[in-house]
PDB file of N, CA and C in Angstrom:
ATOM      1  N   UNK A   1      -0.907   6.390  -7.856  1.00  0.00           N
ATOM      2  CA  UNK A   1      -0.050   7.119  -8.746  1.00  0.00           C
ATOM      3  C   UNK A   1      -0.654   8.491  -8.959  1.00  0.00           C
ATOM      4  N   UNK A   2       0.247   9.676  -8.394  1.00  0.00           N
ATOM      5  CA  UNK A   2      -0.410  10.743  -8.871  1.00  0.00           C
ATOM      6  C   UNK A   2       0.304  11.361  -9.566  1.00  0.00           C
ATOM      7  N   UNK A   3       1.130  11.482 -10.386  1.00  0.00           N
ATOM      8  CA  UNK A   3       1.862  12.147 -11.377  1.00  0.00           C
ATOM      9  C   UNK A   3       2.840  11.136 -12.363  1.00  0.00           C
ATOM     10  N   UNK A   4       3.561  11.630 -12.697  1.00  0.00           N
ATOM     11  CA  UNK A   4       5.511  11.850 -13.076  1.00  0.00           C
ATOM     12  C   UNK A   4       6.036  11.357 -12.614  1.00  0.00           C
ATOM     13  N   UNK A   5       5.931  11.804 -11.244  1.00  0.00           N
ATOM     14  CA  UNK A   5       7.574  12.054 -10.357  1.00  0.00           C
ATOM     15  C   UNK A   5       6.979  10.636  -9.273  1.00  0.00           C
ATOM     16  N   UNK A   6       5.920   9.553  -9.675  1.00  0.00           N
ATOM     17  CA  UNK A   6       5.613   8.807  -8.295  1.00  0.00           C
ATOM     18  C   UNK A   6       6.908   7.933  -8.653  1.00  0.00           C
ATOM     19  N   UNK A   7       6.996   6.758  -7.758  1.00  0.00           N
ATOM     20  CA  UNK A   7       7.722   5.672  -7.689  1.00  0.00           C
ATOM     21  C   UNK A   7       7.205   4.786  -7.505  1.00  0.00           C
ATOM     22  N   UNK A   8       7.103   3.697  -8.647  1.00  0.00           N
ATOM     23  CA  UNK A   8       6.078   2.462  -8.385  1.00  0.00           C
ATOM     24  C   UNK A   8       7.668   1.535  -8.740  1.00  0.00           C
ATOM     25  N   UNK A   9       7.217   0.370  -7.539  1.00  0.00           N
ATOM     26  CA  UNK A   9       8.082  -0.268  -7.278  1.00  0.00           C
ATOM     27  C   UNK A   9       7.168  -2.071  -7.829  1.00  0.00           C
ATOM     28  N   UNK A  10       8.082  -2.714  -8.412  1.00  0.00           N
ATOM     29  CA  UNK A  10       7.717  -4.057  -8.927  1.00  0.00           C
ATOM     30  C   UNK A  10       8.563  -5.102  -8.145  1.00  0.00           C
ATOM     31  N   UNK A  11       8.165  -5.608  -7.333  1.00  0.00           N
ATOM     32  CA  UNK A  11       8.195  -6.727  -6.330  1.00  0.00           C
ATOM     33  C   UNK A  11       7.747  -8.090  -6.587  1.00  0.00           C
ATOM     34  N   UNK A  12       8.709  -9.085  -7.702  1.00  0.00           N
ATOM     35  CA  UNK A  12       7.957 -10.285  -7.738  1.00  0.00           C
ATOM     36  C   UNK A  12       7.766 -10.926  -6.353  1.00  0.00           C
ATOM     37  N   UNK A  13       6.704 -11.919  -5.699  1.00  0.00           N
ATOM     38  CA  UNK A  13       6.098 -12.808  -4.831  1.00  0.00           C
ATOM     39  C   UNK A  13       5.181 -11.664  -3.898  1.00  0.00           C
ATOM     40  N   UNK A  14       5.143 -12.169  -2.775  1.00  0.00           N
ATOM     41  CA  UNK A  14       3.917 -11.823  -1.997  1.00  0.00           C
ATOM     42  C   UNK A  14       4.464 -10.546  -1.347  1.00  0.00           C
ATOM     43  N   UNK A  15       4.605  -9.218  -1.013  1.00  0.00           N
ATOM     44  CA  UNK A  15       5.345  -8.270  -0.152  1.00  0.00           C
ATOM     45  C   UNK A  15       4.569  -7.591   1.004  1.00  0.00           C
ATOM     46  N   UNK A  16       4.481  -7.751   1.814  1.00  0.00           N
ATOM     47  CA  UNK A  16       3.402  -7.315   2.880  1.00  0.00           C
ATOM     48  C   UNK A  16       4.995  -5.820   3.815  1.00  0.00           C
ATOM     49  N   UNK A  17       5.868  -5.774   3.542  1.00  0.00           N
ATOM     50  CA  UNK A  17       6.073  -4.895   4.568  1.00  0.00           C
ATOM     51  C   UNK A  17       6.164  -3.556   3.985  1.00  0.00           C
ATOM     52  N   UNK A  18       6.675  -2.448   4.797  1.00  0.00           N
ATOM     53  CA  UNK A  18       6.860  -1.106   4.352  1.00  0.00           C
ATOM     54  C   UNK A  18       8.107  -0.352   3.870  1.00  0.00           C
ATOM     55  N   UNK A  19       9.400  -1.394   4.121  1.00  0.00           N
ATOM     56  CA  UNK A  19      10.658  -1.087   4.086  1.00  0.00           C
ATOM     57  C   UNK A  19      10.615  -1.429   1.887  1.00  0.00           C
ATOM     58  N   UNK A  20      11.634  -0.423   1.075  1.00  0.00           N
ATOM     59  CA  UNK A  20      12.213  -0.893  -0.074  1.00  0.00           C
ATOM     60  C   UNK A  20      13.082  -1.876   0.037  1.00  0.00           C
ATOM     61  N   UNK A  21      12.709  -2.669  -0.440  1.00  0.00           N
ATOM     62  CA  UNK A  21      13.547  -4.121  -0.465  1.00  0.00           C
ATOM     63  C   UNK A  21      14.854  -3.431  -0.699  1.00  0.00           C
ATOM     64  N   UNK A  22      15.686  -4.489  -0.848  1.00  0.00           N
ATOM     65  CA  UNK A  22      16.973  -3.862  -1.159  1.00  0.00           C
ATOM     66  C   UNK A  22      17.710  -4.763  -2.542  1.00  0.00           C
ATOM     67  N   UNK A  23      17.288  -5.396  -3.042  1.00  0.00           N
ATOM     68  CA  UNK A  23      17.442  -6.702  -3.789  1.00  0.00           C
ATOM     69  C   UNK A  23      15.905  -7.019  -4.257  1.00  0.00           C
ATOM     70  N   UNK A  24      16.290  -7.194  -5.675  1.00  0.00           N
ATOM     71  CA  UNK A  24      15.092  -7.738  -6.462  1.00  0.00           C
ATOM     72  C   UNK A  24      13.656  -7.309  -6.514  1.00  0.00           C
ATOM     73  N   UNK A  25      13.847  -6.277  -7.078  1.00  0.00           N
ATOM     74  CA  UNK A  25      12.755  -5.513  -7.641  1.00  0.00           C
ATOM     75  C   UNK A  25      12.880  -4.358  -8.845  1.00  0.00           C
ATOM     76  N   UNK A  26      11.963  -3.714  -9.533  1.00  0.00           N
ATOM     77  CA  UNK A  26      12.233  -2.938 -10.775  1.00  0.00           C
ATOM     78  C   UNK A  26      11.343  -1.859  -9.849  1.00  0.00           C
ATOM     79  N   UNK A  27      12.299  -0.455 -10.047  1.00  0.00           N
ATOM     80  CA  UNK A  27      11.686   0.879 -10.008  1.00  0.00           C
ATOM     81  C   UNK A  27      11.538   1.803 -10.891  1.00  0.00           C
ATOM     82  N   UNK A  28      10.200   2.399 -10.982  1.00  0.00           N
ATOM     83  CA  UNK A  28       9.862   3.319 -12.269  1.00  0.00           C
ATOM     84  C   UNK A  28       9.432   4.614 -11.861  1.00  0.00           C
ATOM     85  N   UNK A  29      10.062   4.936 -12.684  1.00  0.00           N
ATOM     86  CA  UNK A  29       9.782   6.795 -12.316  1.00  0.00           C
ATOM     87  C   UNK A  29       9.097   7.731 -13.617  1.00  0.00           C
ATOM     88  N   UNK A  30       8.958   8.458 -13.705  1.00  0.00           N
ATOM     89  CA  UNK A  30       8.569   9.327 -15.170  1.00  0.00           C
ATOM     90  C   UNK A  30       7.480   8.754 -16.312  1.00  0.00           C
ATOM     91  N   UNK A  31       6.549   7.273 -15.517  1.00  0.00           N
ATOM     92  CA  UNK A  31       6.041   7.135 -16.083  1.00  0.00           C
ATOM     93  C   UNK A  31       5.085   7.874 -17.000  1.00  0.00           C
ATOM     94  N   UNK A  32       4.876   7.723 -18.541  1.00  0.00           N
ATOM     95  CA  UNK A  32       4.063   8.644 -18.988  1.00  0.00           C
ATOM     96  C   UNK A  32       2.686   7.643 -19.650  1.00  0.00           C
ATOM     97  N   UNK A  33       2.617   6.164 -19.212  1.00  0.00           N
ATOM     98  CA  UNK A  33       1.785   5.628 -19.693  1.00  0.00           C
ATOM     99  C   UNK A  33       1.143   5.264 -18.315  1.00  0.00           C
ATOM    100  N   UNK A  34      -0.061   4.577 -18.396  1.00  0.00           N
ATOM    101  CA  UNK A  34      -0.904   4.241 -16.702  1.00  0.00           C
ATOM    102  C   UNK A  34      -0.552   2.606 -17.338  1.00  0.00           C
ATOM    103  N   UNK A  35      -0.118   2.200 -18.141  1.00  0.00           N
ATOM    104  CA  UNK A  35      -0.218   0.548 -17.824  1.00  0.00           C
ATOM    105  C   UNK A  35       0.979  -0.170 -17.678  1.00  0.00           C
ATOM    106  N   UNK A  36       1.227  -1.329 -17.509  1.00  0.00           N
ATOM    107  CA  UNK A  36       2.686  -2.135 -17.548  1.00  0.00           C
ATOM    108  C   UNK A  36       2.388  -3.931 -16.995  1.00  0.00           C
ATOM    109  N   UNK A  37       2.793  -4.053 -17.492  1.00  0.00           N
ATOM    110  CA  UNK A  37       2.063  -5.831 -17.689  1.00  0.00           C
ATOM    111  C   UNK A  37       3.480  -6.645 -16.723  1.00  0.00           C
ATOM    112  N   UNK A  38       3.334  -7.565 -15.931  1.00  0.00           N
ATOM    113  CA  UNK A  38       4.504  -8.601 -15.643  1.00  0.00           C
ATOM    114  C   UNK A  38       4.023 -10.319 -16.117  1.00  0.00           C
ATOM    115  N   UNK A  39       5.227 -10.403 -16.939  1.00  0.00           N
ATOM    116  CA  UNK A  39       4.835 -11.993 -18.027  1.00  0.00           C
ATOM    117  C   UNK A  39       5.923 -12.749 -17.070  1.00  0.00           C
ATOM    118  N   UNK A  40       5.477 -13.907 -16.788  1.00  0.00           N
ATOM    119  CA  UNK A  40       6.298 -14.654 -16.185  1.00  0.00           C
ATOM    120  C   UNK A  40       6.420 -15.950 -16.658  1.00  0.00           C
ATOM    121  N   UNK A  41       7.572 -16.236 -17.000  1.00  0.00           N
ATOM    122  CA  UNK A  41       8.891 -17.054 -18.169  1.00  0.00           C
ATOM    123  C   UNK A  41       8.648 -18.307 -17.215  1.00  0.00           C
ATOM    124  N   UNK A  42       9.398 -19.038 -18.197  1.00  0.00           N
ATOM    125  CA  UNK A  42       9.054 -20.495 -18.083  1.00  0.00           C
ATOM    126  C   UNK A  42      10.088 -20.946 -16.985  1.00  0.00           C
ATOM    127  N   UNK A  43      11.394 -20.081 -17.144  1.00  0.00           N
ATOM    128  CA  UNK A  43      12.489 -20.585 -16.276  1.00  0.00           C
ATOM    129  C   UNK A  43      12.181 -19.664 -14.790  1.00  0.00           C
ATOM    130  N   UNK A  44      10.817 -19.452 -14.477  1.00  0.00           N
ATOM    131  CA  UNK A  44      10.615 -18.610 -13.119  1.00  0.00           C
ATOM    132  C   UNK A  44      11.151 -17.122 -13.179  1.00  0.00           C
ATOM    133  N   UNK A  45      11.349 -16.222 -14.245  1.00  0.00           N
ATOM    134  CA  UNK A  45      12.018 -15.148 -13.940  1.00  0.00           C
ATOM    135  C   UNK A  45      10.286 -14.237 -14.651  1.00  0.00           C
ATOM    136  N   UNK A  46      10.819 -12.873 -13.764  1.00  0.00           N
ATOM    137  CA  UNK A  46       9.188 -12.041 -13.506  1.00  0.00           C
ATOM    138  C   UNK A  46       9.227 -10.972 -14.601  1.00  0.00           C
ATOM    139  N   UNK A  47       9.019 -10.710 -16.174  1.00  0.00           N
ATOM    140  CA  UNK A  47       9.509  -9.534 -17.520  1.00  0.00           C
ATOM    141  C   UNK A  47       8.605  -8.501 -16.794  1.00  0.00           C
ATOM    142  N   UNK A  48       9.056  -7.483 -16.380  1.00  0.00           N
ATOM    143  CA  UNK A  48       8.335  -6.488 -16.570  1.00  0.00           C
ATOM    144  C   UNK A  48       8.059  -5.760 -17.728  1.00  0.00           C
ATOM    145  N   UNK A  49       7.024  -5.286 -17.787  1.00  0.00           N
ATOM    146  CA  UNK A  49       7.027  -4.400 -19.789  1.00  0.00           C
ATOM    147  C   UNK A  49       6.190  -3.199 -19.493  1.00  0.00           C
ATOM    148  N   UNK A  50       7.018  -2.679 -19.674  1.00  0.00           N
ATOM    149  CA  UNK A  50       6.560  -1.024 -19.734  1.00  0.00           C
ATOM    150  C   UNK A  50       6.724   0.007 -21.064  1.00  0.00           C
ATOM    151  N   UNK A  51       5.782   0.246 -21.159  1.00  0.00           N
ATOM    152  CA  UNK A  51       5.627   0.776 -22.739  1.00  0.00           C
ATOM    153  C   UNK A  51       5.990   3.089 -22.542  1.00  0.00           C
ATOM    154  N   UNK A  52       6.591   3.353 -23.452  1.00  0.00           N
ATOM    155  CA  UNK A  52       6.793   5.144 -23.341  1.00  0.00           C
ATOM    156  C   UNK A  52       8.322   4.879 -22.937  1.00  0.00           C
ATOM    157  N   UNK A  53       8.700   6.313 -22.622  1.00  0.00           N
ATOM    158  CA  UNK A  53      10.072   6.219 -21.473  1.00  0.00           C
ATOM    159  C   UNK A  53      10.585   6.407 -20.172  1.00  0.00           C
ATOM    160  N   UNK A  54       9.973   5.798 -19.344  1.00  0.00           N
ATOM    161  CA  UNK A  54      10.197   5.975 -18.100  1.00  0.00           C
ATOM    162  C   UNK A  54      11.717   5.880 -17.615  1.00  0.00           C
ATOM    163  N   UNK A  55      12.156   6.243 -16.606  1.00  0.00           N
ATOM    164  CA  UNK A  55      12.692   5.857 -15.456  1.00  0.00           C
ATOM    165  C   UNK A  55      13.370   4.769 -14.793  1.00  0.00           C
ATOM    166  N   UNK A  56      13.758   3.879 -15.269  1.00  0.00           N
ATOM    167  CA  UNK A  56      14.144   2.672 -14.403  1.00  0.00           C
ATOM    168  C   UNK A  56      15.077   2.385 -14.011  1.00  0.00           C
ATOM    169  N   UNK A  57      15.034   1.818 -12.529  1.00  0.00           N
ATOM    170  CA  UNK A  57      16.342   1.328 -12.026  1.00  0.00           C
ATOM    171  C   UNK A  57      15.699  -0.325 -11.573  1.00  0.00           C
ATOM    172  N   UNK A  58      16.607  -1.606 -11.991  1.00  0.00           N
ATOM    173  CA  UNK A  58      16.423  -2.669 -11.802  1.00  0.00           C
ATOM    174  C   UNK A  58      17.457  -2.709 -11.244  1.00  0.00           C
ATOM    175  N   UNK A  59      17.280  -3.856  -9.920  1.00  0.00           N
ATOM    176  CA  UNK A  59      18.198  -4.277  -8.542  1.00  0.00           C
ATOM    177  C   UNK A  59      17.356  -5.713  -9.034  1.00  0.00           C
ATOM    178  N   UNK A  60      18.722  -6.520  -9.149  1.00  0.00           N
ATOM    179  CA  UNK A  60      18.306  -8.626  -9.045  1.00  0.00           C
ATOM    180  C   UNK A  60      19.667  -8.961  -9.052  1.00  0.00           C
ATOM    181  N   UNK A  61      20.213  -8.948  -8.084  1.00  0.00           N
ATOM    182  CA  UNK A  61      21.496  -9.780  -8.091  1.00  0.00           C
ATOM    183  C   UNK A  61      20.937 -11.514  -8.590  1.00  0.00           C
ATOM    184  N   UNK A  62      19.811 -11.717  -8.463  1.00  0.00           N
ATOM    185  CA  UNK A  62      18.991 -13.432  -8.667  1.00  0.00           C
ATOM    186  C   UNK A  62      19.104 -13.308 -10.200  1.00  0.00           C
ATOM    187  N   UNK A  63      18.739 -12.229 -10.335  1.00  0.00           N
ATOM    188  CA  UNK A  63      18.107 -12.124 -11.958  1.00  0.00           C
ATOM    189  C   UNK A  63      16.662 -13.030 -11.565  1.00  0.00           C
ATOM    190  N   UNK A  64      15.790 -12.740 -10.832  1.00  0.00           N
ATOM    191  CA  UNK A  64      14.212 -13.230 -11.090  1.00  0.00           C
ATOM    192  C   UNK A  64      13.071 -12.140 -11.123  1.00  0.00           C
ATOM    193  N   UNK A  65      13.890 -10.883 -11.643  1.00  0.00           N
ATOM    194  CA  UNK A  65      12.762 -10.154 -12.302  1.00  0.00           C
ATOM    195  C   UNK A  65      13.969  -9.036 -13.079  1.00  0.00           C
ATOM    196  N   UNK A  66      13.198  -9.173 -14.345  1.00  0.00           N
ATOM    197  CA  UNK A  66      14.260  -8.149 -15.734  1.00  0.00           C
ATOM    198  C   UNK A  66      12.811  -7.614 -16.574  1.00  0.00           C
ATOM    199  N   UNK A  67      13.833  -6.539 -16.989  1.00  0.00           N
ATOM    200  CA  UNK A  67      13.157  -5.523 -17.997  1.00  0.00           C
ATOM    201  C   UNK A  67      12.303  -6.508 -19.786  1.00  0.00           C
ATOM    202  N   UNK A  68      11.492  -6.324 -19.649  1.00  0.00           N
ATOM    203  CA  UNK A  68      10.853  -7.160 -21.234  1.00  0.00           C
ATOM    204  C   UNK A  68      11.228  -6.278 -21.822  1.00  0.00           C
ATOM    205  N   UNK A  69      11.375  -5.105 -21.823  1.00  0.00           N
ATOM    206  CA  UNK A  69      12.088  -4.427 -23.078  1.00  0.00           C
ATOM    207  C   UNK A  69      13.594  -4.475 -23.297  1.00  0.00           C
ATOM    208  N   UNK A  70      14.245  -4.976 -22.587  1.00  0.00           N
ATOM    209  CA  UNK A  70      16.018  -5.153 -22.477  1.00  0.00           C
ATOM    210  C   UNK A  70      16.046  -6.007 -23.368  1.00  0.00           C
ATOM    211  N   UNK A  71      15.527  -7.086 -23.838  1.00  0.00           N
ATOM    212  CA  UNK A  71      15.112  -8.177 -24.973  1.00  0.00           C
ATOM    213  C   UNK A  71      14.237  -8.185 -25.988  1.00  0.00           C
ATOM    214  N   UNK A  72      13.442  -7.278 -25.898  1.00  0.00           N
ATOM    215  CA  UNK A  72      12.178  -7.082 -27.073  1.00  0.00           C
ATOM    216  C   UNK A  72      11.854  -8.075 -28.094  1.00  0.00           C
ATOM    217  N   UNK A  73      12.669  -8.028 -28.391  1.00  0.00           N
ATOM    218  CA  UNK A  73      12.505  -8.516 -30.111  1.00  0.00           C
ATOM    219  C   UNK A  73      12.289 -10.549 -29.676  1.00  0.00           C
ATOM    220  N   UNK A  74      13.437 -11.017 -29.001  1.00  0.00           N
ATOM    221  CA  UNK A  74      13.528 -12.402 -28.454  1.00  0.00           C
ATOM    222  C   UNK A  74      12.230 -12.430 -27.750  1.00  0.00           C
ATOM    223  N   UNK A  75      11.656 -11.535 -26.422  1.00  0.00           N
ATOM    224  CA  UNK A  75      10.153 -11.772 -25.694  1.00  0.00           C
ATOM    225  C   UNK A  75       9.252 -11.564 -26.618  1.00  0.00           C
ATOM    226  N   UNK A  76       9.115 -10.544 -27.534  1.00  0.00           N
ATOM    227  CA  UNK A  76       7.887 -10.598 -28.239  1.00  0.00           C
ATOM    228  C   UNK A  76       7.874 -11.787 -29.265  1.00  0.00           C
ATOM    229  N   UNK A  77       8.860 -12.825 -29.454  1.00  0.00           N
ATOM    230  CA  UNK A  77       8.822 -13.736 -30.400  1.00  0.00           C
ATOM    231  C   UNK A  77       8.399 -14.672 -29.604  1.00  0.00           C
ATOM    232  N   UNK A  78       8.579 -14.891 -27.903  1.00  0.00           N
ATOM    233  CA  UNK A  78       8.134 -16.291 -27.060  1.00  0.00           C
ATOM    234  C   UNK A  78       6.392 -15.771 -26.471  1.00  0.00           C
ATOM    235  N   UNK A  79       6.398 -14.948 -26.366  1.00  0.00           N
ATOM    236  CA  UNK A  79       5.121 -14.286 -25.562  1.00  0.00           C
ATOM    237  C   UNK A  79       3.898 -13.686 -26.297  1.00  0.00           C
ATOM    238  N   UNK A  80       4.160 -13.198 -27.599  1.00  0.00           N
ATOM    239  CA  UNK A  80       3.052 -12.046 -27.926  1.00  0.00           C
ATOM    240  C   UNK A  80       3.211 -12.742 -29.370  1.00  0.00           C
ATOM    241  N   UNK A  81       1.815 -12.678 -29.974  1.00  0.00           N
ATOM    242  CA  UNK A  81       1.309 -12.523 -31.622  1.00  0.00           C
ATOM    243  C   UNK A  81       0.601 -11.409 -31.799  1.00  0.00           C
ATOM    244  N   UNK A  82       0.352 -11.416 -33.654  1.00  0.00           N
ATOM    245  CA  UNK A  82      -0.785 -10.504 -33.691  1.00  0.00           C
ATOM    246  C   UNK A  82      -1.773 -10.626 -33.788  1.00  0.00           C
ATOM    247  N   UNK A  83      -3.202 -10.392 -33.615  1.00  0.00           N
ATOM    248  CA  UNK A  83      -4.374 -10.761 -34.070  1.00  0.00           C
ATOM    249  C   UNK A  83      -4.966 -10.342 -34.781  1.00  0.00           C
ATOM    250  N   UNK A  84      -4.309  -9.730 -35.687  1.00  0.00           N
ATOM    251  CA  UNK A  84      -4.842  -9.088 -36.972  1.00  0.00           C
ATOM    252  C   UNK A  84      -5.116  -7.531 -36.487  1.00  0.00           C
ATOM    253  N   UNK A  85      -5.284  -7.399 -35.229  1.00  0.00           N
ATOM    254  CA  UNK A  85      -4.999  -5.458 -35.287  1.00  0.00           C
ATOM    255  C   UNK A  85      -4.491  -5.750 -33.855  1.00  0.00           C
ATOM    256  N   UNK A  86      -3.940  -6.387 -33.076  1.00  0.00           N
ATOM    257  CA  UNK A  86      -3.231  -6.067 -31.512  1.00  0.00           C
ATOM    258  C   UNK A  86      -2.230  -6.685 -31.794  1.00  0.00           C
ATOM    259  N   UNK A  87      -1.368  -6.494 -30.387  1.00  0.00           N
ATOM    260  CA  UNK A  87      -0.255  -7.716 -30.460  1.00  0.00           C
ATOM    261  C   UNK A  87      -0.660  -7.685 -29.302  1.00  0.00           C
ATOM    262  N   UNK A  88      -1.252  -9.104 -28.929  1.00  0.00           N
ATOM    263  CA  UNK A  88      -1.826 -10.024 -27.903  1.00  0.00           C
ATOM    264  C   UNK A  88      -0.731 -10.698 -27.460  1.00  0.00           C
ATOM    265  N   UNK A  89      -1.050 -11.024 -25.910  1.00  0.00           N
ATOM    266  CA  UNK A  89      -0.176 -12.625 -25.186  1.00  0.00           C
ATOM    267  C   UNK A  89      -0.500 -13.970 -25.971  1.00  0.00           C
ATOM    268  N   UNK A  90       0.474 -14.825 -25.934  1.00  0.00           N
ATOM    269  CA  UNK A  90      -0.110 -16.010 -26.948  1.00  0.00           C
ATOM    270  C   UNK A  90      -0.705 -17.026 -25.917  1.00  0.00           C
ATOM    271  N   UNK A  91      -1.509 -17.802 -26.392  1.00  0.00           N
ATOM    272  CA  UNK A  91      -2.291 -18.651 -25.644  1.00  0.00           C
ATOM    273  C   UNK A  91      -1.175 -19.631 -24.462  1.00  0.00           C
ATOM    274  N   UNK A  92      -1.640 -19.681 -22.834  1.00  0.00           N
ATOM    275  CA  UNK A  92      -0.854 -20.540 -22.248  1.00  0.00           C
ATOM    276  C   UNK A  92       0.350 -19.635 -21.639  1.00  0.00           C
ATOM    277  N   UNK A  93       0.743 -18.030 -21.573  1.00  0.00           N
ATOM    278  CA  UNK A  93       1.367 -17.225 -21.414  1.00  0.00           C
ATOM    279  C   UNK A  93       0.422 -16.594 -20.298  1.00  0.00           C
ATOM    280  N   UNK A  94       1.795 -17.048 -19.510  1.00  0.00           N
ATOM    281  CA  UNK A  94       1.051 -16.243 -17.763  1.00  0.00           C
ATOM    282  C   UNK A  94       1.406 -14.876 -17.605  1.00  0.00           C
ATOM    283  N   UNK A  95       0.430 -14.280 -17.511  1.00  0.00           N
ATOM    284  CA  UNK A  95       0.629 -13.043 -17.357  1.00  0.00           C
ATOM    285  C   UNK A  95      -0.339 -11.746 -16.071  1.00  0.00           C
ATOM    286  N   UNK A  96       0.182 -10.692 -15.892  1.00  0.00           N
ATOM    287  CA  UNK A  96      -0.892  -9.995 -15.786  1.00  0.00           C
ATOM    288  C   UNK A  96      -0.778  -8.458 -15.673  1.00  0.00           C
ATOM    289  N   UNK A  97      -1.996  -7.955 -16.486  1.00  0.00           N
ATOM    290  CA  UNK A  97      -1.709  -6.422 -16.674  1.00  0.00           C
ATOM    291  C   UNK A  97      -2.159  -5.363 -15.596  1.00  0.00           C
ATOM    292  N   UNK A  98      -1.483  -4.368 -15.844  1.00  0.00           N
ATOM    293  CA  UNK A  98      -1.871  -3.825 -14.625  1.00  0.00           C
ATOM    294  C   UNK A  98      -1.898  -2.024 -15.518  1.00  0.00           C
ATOM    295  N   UNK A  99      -3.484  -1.795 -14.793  1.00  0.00           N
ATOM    296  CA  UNK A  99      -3.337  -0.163 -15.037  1.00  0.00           C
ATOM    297  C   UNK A  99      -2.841   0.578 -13.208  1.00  0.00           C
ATOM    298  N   UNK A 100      -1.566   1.423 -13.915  1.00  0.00           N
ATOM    299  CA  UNK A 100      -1.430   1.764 -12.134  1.00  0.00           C
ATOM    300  C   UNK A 100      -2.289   2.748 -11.896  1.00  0.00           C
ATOM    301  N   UNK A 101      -2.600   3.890 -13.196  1.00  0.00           N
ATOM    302  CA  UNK A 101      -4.056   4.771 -12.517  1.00  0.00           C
ATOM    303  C   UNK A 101      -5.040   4.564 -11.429  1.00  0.00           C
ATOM    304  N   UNK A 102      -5.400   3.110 -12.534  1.00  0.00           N
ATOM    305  CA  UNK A 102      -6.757   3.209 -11.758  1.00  0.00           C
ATOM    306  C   UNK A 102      -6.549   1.906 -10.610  1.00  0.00           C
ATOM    307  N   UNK A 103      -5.126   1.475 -10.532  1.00  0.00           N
ATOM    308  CA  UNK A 103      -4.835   0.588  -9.088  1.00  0.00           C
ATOM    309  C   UNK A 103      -5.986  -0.587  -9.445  1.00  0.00           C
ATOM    310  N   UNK A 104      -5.781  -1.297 -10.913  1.00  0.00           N
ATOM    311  CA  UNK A 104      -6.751  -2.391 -10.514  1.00  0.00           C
ATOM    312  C   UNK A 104      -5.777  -3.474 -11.925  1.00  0.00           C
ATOM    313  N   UNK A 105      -5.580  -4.753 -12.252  1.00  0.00           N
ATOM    314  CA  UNK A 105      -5.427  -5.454 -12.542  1.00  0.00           C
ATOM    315  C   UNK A 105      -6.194  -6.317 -13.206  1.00  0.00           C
ATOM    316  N   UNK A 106      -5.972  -7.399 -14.259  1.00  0.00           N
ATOM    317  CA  UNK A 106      -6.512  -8.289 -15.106  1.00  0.00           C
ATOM    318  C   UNK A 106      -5.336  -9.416 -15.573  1.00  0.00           C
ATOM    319  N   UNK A 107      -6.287 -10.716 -16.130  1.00  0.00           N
ATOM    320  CA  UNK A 107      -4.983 -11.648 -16.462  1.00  0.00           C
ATOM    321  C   UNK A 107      -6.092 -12.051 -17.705  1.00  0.00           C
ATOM    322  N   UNK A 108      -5.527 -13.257 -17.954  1.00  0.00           N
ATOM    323  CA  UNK A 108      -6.878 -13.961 -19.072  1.00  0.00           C
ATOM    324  C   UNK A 108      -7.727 -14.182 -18.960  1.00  0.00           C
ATOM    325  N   UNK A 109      -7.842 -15.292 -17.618  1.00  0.00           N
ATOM    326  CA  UNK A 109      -9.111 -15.211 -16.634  1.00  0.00           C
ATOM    327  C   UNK A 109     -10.085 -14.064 -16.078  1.00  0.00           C
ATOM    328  N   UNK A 110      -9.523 -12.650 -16.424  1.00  0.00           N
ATOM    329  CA  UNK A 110      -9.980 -11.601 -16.252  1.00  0.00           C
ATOM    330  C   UNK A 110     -10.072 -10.270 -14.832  1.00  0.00           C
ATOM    331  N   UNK A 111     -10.626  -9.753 -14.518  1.00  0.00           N
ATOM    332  CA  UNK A 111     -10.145  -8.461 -13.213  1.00  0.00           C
ATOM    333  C   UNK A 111      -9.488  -9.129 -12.362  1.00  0.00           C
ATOM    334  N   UNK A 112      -8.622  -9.086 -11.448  1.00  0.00           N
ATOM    335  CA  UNK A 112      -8.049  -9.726 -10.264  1.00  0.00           C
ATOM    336  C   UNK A 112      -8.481  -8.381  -9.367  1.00  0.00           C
ATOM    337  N   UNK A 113      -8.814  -9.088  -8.276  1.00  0.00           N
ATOM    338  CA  UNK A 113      -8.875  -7.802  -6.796  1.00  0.00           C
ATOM    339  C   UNK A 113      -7.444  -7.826  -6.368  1.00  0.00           C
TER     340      UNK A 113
END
């Protein structure tokens, strides 16, 4: 990510090729924050959560990956508490965060390569 104007593309499962999917994925543009977390729901669908105001265009004719902020109020009541100064993932909530700056990742278990 080197600015504004990049395009980071959110691809739930494994994606090894070079082509933009054409179906089922979230694109962000104008990001003004480096982080954005994907929580993944009990019924298999992939929340992306992106915090500021970016950019987005979501493509899921499946619906197996949607915006966590299109719902807010309902996800932060199944997913997140407070801990007395954060609002944390709640225990047993799969998740994992991602700074796109610095291109590196974490879950509960901690850094992922």
């Amino acid at each position: 990510m080197n600015g504004k104007d990049d395009e980071i593309y959110f691809i739930p499962g494994k994606y090894t090729g070079e082509e933009i999917p054409s179906d089922d994925y979230v694109t962000v543009t104008n990001l003004d924050r480096d982080f954005a977390s994907a929580v993944f729901s009990k019924n298999n669908v992939v929340l992306i959560r992106i915090d500021g105001n970016p950019k987005v265009i979501q493509r899921s004719s499946r619906e197996v990956i949607k915006l966590y902020n299109d719902d807010l109020a309902n996800n932060d009541s199944l997913y997140t508490c407070f801990d007395g100064r954060d609002s944390v993932y709640k225990k047993g909530v799969h998740f994992i965060n991602m700074n796109l700056k610095e291109n590196y990742a974490w879950n509960s278990e901690g850094k992922l390569k």
